[in-house]
Protein backbone atom coordinates (compact mmCIF):
# COMPACT_ATOMS: atom_id res chain seq x y z
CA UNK A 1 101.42 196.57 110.01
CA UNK A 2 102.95 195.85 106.47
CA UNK A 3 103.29 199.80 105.82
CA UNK A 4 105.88 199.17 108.82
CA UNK A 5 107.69 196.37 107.52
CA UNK A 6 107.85 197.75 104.37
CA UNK A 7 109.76 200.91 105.95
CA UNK A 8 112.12 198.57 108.07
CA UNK A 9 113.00 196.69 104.91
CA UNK A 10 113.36 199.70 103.10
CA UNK A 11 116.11 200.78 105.20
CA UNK A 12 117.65 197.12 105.09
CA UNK A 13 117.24 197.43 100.81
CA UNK A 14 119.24 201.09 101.33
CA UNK A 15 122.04 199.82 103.22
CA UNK A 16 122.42 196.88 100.51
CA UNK A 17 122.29 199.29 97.37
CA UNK A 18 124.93 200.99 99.17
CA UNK A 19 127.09 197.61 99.96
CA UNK A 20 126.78 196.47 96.52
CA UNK A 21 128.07 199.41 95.10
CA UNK A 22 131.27 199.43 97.23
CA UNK A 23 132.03 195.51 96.62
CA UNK A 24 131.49 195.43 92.81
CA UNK A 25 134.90 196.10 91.05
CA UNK A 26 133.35 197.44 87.95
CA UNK A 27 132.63 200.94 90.10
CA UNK A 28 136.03 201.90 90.32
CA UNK A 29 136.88 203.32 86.81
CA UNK A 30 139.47 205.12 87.20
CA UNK A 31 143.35 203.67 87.83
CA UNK A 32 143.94 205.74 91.28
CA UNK A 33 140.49 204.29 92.48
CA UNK A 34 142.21 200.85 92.42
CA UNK A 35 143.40 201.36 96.06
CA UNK A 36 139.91 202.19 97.11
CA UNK A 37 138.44 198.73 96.04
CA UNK A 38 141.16 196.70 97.59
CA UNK A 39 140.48 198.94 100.78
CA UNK A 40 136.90 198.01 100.65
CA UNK A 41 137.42 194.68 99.67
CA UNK A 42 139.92 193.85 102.44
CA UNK A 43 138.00 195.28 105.11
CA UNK A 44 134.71 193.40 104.32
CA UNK A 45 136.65 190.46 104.48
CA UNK A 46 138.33 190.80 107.54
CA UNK A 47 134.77 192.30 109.31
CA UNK A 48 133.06 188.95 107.89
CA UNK A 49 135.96 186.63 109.41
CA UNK A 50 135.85 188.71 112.88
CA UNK A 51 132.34 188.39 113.18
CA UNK A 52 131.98 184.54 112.31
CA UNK A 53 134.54 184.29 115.13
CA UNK A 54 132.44 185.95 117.45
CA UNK A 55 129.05 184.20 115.80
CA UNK A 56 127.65 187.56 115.66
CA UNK A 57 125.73 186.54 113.19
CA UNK A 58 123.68 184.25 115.11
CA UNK A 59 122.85 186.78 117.42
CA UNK A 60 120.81 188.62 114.86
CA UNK A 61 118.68 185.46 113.81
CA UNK A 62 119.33 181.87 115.49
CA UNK A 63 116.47 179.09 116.77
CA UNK A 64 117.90 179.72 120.48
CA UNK A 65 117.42 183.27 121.29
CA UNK A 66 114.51 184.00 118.62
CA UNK A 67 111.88 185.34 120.33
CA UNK A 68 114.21 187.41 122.05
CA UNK A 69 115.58 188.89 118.53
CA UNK A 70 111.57 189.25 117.14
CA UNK A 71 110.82 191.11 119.98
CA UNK A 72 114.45 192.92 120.36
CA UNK A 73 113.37 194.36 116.81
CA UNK A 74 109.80 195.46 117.85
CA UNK A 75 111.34 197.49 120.96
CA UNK A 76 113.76 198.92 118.13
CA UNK A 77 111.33 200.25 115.87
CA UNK A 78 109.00 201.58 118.93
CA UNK A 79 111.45 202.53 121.51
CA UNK A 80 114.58 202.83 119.26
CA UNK A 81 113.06 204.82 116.61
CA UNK A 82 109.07 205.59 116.90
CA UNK A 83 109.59 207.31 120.22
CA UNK A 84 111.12 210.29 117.52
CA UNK A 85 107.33 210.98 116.43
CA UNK A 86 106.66 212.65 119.70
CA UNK A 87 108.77 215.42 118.91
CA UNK A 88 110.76 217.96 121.15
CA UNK A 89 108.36 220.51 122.32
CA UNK A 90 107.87 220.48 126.21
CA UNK A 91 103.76 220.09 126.29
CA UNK A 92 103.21 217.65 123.11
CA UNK A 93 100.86 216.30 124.76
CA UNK A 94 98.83 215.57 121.69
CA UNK A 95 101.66 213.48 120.20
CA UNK A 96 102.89 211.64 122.90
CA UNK A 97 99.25 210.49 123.30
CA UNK A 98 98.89 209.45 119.64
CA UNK A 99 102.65 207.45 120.95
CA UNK A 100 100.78 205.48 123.47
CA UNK A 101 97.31 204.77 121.75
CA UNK A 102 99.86 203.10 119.29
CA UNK A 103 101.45 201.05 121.83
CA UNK A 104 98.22 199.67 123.00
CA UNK A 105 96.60 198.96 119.91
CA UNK A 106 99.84 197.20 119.07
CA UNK A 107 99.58 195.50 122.87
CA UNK A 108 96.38 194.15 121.59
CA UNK A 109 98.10 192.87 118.15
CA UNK A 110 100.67 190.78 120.14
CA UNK A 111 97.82 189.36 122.09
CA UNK A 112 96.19 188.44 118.75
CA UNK A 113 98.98 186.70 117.58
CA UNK A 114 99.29 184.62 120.97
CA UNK A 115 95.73 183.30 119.64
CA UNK A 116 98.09 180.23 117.95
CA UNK A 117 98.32 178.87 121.03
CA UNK A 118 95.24 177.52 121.06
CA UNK A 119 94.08 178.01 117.43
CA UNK A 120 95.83 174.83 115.94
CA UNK A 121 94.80 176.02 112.20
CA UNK A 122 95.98 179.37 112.30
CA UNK A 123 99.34 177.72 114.01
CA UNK A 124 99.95 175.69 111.33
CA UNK A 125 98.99 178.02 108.59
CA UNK A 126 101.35 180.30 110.24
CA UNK A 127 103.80 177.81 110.49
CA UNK A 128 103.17 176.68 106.93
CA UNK A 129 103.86 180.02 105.67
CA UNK A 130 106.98 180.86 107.39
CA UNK A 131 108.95 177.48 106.37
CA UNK A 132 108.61 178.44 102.81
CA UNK A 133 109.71 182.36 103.58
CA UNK A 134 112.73 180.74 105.51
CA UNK A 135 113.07 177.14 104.63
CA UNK A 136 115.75 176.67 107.54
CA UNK A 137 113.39 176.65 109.84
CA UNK A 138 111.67 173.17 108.70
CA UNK A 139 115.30 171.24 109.83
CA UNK A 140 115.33 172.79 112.87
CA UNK A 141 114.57 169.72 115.51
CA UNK A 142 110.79 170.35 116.63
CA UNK A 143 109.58 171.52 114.12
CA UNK A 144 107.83 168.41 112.11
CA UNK A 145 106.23 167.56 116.06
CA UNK A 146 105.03 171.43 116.19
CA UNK A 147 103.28 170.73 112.87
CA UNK A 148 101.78 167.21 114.00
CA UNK A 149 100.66 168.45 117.44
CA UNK A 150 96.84 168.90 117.90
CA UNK A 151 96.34 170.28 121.15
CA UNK A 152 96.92 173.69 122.41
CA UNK A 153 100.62 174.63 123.52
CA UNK A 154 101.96 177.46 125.90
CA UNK A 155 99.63 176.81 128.52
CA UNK A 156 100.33 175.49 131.66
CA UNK A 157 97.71 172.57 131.51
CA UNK A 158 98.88 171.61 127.90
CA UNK A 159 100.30 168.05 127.33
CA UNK A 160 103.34 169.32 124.98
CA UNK A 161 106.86 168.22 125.97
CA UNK A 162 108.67 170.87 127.46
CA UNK A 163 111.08 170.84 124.56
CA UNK A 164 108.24 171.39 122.43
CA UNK A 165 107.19 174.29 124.59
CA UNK A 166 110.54 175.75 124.53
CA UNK A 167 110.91 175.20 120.58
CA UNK A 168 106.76 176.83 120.52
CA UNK A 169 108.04 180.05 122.46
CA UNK A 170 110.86 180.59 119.90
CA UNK A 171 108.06 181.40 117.39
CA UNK A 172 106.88 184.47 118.86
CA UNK A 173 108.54 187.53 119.96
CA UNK A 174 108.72 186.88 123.64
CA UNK A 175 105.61 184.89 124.43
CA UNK A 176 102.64 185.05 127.06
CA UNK A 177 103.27 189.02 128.23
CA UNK A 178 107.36 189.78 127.92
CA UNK A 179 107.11 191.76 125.37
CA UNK A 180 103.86 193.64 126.07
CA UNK A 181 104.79 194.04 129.65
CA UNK A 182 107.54 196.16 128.65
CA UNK A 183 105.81 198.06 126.39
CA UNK A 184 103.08 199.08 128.67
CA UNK A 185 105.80 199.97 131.51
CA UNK A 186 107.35 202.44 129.09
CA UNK A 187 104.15 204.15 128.75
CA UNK A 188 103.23 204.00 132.57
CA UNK A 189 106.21 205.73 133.05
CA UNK A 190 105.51 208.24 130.56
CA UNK A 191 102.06 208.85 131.24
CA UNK A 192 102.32 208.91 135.23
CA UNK A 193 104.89 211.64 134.66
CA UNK A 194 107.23 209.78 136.93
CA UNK A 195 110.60 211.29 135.09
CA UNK A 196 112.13 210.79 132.15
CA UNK A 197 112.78 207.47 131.06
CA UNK A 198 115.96 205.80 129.45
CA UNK A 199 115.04 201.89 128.07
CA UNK A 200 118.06 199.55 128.42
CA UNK A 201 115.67 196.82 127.10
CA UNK A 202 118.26 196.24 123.71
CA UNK A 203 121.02 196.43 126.23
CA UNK A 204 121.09 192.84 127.73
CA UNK A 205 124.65 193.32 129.46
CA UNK A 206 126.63 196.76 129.64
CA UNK A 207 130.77 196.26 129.67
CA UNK A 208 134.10 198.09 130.52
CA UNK A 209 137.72 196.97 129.62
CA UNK A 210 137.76 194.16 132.64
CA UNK A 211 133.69 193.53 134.00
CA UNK A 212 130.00 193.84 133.04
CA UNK A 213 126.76 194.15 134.21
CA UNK A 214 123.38 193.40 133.54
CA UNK A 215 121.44 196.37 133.86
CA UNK A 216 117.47 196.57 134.47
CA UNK A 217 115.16 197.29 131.87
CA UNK A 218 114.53 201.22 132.33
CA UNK A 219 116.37 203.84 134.01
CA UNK A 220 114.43 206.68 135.29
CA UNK A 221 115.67 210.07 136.01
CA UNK A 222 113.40 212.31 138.19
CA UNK A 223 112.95 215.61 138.14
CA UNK A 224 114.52 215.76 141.62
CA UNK A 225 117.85 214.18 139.68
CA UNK A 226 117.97 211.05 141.27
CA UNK A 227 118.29 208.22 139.10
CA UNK A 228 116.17 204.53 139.86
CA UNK A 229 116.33 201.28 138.01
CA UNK A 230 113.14 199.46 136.82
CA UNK A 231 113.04 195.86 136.56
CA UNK A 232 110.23 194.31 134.31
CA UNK A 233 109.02 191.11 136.22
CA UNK A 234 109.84 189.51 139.66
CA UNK A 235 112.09 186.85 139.90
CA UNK A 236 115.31 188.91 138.96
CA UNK A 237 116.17 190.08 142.58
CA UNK A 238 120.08 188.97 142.03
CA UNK A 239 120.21 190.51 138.68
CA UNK A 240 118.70 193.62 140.20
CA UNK A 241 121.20 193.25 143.17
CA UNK A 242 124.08 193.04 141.48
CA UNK A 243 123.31 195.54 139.66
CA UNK A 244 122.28 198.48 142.68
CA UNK A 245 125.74 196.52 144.85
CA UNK A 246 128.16 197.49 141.74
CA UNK A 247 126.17 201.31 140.80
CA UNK A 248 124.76 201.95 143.84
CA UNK A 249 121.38 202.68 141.82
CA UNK A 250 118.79 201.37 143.58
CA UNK A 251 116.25 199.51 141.50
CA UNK A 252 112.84 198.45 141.75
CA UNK A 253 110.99 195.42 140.67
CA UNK A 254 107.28 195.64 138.60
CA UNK A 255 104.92 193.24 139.48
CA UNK A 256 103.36 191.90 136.35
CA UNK A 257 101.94 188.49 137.46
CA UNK A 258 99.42 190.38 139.58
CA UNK A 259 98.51 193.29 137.47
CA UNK A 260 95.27 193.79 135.35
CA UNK A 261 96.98 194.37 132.14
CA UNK A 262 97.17 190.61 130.61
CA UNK A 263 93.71 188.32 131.84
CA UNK A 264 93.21 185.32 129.72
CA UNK A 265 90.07 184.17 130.08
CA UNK A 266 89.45 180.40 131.38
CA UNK A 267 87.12 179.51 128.97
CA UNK A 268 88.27 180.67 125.67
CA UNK A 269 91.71 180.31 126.34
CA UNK A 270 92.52 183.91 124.88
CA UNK A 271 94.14 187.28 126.14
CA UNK A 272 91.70 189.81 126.89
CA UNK A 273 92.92 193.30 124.77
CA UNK A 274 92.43 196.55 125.76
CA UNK A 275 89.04 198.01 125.24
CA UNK A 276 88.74 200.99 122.62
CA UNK A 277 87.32 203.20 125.85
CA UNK A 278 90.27 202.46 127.68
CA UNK A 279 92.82 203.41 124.85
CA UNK A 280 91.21 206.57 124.13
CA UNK A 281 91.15 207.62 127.44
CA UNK A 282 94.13 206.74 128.64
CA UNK A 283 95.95 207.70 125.22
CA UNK A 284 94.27 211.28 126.16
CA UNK A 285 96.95 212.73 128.55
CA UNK A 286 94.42 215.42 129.79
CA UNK A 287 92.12 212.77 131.06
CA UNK A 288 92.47 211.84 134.53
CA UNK A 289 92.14 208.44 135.95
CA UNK A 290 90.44 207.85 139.07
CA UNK A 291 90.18 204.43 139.56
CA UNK A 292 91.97 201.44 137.57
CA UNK A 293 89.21 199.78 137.22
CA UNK A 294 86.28 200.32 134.82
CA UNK A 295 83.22 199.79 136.00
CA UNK A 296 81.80 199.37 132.04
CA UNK A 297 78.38 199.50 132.72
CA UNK A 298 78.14 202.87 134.38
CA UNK A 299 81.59 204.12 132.58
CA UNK A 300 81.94 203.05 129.02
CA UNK A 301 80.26 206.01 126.41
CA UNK A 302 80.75 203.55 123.69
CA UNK A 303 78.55 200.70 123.87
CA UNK A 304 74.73 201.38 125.74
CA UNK A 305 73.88 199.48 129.37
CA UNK A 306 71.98 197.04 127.44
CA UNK A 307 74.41 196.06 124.71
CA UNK A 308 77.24 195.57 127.32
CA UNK A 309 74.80 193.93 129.40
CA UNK A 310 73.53 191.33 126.54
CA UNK A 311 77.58 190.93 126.02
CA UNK A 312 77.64 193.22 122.54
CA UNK A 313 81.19 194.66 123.58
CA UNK A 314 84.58 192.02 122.40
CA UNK A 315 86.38 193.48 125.59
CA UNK A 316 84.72 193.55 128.82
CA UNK A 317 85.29 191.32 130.76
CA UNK A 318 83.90 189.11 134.24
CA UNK A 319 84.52 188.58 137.30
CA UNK A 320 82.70 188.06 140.30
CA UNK A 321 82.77 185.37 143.81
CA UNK A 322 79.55 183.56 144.88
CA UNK A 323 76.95 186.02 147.14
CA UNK A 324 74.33 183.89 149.10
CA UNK A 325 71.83 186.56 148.44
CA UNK A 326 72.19 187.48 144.66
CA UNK A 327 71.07 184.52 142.43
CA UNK A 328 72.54 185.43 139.76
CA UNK A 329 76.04 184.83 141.51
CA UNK A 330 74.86 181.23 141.53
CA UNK A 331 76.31 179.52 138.81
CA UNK A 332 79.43 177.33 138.21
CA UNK A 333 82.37 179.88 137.35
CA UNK A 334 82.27 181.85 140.45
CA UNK A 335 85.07 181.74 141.38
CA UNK A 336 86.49 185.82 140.86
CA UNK A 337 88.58 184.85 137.65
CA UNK A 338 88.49 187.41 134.76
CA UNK A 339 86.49 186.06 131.97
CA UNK A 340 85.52 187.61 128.08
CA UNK A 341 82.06 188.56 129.17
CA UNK A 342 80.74 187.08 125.90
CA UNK A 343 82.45 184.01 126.88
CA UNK A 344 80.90 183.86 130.26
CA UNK A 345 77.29 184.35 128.86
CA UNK A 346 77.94 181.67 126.49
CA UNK A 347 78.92 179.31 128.92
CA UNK A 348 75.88 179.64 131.21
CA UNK A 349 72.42 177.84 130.91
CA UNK A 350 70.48 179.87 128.96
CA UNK A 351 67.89 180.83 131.96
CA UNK A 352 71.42 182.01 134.22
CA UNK A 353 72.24 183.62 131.26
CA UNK A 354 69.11 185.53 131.11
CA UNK A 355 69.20 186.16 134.75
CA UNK A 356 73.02 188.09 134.64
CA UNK A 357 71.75 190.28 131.19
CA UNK A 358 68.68 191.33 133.42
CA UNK A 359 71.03 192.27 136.53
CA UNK A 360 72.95 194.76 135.26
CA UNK A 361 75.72 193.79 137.49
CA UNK A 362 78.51 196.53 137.37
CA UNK A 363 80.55 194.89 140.51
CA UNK A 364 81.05 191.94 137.88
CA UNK A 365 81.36 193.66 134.38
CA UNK A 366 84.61 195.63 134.21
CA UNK A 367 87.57 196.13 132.46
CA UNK A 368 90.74 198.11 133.45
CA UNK A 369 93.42 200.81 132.63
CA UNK A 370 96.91 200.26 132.60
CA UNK A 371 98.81 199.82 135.97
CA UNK A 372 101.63 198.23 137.39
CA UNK A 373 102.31 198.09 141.08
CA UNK A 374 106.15 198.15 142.45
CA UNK A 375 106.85 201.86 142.50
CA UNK A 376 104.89 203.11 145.18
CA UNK A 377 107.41 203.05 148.31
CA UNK A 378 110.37 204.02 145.26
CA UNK A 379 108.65 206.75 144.44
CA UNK A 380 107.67 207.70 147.88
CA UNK A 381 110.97 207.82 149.25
């Protein structure tokens, strides 16, 4: 990840070198070049006074919208600008692939870094840290009560305030799945071959002279030129219909509450990433996928039957209801939740425990491939 930032900020360092150069006086040796500084000059100072009228500047970094901005520059650097590495040649398979193995690893990153939700150390080490990069941040209201808080925040069951929820979520770029969601969509687009695929997700409103609207996050164009929205999320059905009533683009809506793609597990607390067999295979654009989900027992060519079984693997996880006949569905969190499998084990008494490794239950140890749900009848029609 720093090789990354380093790039971004060495595009940021160009376009100051550049800046500087035009605003210093001493540049302009020569007596006709007098005009040019005064054109330069007068101009920056009129663009700065415009822009503090219209508080652009807060737009690019303010408390408010933060986490909206953090992740606004992620989808920037992927969508914006790393979507370039695939190249222009019609079959790149192999590149495009290498495009969304990225994405997923970095799916899994944003997961990690959700961790401080819980993790009240890390929080406040993070925390710690970024006061002194930006010492603003340590007058902003909540933030002396983030710092004091001991108990997990960003959960529903947690006993935070909602301000100090609110203030919590403006730490991350677009907390518990907003930002991954879209991410993943992009790539479920691309990889299902549905059309080709324009992301509005930088584009929060689009304007003429005299109106505006606010447009979904995707537009797809299919290859039998008809053009769809796609809305990231439920619970935007007048966005989406003002939007379809003033383009007459009909738009459909992708269910991520019920999809496989973000499980946290009960016990630890913790998003459960994206298994190396799954990014491989579904990174491999030759591959074809069957089912969505992975039965890892019988599937997974990475880890044996017994190491997934004795709960070796980080990734796989749980989940399976009560059977009257199988014993070893009798223990206390049946209840068909997805769980870390190493979790589960670890949660069990150690004779249950025994009792699961020895089953080799594939019904109950799984893990699954990307897939949202929402297109179907859009597609279809």
């Amino acid at each position: 990840m720093k090789q990354l930032f380093d790039k971004v900020k060495l595009s940021i360092k160009h376009l100051e070198v550049l800046h500087k150069v035009f605003e210093n006086k001493k540049n302009y040796n020569l007596p006709e070049e007098k005009d040019d500084f005064e054109i330069y000059f007068e101009n920056t100072n009129s663009l700065l006074k415009t822009f503090n009228e219209l508080k652009l500047f807060d737009s690019i970094y303010n408390q408010k919208d933060r986490q909206m901005i953090l992740a606004d520059l992620f989808e920037y650097i992927l969508l914006g600008r790393g979507f370039y590495s695939i190249g222009t040649k019609r079959n790149n398979n192999l590149n495009k692939g290498k495009f969304i193995k990225g994405i997923l690893h970095f799916v899994n990153l944003l997961m990690c870094y959700e961790s401080i939700t819980i993790n009240v150390e890390r929080r406040n080490l993070f925390i710690d840290k970024l006061s002194k990069i930006i010492p603003i941040i340590k007058k902003e209201k909540f933030y002396k009560e983030l710092r004091t808080f001991k108990d997990n925040i960003g959960l529903p069951e947690s006993d935070a305030s909602k301000e100090l929820k609110n203030y919590f979520d403006k730490l991350l770029p677009k907390t518990a799945g907003g930002l991954w969601h879209e991410l993943l969509v992009y790539i479920f687009l691309l990889r299902n071959n549905y059309g080709f695929i324009l992301p509005l997700l930088l584009h929060q409103k689009l304007y003429s002279k005299t109106d505006h609207i606010v447009p979904p996050d995707f537009l797809l164009l299919t290859r039998d030129k008809r053009i769809y929205g796609i809305e990231v999320g439920i619970k935007k059905e007048i966005q989406s219909g003002a939007f379809s009533i003033k383009t007459a683009i009909p738009t459909a809506t992708i269910d991520t509450i019920n999809s496989r793609n973000s499980d946290r597990c009960p016990i630890c607390r913790k998003w459960i990433n994206f298994c190396p067999f799954v990014i491989d295979n579904y990174s491999n654009l030759d591959y074809i996928i069957e089912r969505i989900e992975v039965k890892c027992l019988d599937n997974c060519t990475i880890f044996s039957k017994e190491e997934i079984a004795n709960g070796i693997c980080k990734f796989s996880k749980y989940s399976r209801g009560q059977t009257k006949t199988l014993k070893y569905t009798h223990h206390k969190l049946s209840y068909d939740k997805h769980y870390h499998y190493k979790s589960f084990l670890n949660h069990v008494t150690v004779k249950m425990k025994n009792t699961i490794i020895q089953a080799n239950d594939n019904t109950a140890i799984k893990t699954h491939y990307p897939y949202y749900s929402g297109l179907e009848e859009l597609i279809r029609n």
